[in-house]
N, C-alpha and C. Protein backbone atom coordinates (compact mmCIF):
# COMPACT_ATOMS: atom_id res chain seq x y z
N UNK A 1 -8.79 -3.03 5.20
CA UNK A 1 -7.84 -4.12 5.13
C UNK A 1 -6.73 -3.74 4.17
N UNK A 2 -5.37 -4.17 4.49
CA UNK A 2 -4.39 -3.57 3.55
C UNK A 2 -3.66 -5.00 3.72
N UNK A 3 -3.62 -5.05 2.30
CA UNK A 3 -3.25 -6.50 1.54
C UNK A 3 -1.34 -5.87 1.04
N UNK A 4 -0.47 -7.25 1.02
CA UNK A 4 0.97 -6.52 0.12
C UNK A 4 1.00 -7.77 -0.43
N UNK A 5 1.09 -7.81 -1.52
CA UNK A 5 1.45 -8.83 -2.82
C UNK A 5 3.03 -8.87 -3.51
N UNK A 6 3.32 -9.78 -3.03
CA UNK A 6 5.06 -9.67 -3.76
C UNK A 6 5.77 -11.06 -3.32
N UNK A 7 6.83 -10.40 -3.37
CA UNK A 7 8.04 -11.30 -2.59
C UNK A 7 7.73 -11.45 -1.11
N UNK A 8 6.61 -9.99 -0.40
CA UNK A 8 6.12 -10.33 0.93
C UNK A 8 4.59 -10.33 0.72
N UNK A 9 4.39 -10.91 1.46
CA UNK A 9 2.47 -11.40 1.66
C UNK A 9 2.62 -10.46 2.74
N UNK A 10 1.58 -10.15 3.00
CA UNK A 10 0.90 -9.87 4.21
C UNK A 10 -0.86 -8.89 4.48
N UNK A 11 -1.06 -9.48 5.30
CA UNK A 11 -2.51 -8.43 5.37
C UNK A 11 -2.62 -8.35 6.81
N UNK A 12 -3.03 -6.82 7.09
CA UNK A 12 -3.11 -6.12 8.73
C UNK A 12 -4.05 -5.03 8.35
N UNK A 13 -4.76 -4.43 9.46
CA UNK A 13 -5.49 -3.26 9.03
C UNK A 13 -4.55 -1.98 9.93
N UNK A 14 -5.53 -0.74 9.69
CA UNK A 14 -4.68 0.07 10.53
C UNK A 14 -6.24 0.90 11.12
N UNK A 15 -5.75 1.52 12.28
CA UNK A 15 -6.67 2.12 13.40
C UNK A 15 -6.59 3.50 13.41
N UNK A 16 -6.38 3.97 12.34
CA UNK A 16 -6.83 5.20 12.07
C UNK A 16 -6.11 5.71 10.91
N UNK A 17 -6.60 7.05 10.27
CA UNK A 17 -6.44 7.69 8.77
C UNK A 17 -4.84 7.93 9.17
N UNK A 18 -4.28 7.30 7.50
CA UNK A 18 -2.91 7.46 7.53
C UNK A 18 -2.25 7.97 6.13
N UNK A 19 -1.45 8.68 6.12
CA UNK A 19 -0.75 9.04 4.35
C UNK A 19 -0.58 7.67 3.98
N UNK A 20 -0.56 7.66 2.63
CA UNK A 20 -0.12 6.29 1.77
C UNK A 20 1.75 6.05 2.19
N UNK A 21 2.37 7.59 1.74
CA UNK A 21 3.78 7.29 2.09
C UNK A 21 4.07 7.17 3.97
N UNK A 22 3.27 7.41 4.57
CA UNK A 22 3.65 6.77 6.12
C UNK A 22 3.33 5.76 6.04
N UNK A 23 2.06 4.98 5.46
CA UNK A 23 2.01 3.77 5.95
C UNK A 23 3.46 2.75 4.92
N UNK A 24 3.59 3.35 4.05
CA UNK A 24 4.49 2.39 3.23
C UNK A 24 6.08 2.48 4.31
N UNK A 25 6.01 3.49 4.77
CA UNK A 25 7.24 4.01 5.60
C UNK A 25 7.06 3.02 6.81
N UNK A 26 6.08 3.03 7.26
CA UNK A 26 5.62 1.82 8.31
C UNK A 26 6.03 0.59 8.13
N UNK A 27 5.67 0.10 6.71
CA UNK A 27 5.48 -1.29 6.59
C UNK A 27 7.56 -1.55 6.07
N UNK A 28 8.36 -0.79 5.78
CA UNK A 28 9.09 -0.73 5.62
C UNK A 28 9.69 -0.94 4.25
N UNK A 29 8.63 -0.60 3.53
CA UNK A 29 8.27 -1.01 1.68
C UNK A 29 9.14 0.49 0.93
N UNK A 30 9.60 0.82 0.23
CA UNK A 30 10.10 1.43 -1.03
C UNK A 30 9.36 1.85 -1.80
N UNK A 31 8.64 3.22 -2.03
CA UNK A 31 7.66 2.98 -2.66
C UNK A 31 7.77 3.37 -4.02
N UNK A 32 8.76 3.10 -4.76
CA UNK A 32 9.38 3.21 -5.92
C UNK A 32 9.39 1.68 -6.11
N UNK A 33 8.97 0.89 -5.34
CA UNK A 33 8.80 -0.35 -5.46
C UNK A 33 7.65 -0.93 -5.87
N UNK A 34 6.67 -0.68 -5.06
CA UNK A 34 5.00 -0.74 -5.37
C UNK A 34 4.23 -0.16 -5.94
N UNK A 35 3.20 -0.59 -6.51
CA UNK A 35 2.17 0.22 -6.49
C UNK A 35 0.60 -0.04 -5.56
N UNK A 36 0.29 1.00 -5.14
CA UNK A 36 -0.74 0.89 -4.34
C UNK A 36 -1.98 1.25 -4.72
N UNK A 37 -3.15 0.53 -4.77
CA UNK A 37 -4.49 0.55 -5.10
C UNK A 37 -5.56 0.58 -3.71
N UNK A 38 -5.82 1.95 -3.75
CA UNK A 38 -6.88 2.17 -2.70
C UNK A 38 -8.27 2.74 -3.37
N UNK A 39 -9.53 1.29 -2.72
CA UNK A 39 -10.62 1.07 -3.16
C UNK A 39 -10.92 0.75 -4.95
N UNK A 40 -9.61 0.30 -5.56
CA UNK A 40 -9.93 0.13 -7.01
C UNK A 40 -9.40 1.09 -7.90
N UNK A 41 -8.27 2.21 -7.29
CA UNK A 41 -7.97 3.51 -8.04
C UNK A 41 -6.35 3.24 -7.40
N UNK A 42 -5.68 3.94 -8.05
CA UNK A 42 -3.76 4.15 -7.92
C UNK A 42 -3.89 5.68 -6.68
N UNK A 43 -2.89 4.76 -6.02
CA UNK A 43 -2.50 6.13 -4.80
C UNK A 43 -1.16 6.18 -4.97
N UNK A 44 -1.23 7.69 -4.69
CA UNK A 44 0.20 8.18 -4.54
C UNK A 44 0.45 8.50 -3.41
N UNK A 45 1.66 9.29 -2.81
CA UNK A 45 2.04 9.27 -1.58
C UNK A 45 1.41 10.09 -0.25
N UNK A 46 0.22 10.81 -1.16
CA UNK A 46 -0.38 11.98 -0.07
C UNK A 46 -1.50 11.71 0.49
N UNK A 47 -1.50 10.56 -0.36
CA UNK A 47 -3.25 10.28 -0.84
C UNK A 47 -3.54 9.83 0.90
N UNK A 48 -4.78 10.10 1.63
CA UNK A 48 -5.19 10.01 2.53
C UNK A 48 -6.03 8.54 3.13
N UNK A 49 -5.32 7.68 3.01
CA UNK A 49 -5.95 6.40 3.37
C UNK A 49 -6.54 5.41 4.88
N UNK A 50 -8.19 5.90 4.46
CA UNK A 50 -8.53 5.75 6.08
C UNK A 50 -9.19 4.46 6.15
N UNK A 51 -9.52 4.02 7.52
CA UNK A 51 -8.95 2.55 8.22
C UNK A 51 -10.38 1.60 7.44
N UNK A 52 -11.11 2.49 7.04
CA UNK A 52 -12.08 1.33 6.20
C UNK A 52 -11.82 0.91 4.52
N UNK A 53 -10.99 1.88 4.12
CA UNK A 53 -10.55 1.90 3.04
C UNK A 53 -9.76 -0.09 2.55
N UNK A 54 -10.08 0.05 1.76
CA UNK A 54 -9.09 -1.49 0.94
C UNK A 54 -8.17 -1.21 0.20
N UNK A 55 -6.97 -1.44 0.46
CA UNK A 55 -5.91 -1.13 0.00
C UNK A 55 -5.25 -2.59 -0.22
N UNK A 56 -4.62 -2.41 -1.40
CA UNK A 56 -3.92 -3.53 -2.42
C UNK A 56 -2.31 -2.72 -2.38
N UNK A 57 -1.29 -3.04 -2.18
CA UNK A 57 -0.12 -2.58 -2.10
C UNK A 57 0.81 -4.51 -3.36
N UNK A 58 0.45 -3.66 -4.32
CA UNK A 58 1.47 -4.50 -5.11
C UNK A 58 2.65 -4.21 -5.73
N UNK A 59 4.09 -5.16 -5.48
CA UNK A 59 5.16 -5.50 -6.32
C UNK A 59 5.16 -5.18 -7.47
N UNK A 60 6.13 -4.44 -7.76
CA UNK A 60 6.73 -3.86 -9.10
C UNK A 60 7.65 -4.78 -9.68
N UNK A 61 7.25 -5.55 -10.82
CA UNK A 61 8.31 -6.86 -11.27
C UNK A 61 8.44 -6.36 -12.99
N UNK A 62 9.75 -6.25 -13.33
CA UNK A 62 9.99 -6.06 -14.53
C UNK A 62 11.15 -7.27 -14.93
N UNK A 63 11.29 -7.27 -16.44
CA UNK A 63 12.12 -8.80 -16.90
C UNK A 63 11.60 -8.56 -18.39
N UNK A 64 11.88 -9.92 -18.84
CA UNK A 64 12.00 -9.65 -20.29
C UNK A 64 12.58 -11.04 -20.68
């Protein structure tokens, strides 16, 4: 299940093993924007994320 937390909600799964930066390329996300947590650990863009995996894709919010 791949969750996005931000300014957009959303949760969809995907049907087979995908790079972190395709699926962010997919979802149409920035990924200088997010950060992504697959199974409880930080992914980066190579990282290999397959369709049973839980992925957290959260909003980067800075302020002050």
């Amino acid at each position: 299940m791949i969750k996005v937390r931000g300014h957009i909600r959303k949760e969809m799964s995907i049907d087979s093993d995908t790079r972190v930066s395709d699926l962010m390329a997919g979802l149409g996300l920035n990924e200088n924007e997010y950060v992504v947590i697959v199974n409880g650990s930080p992914a980066l863009g190579d990282h290999l994320v397959k369709k049973d995996d839980d992925v957290v894709i959260l909003e980067v919010f800075s302020g002050g």
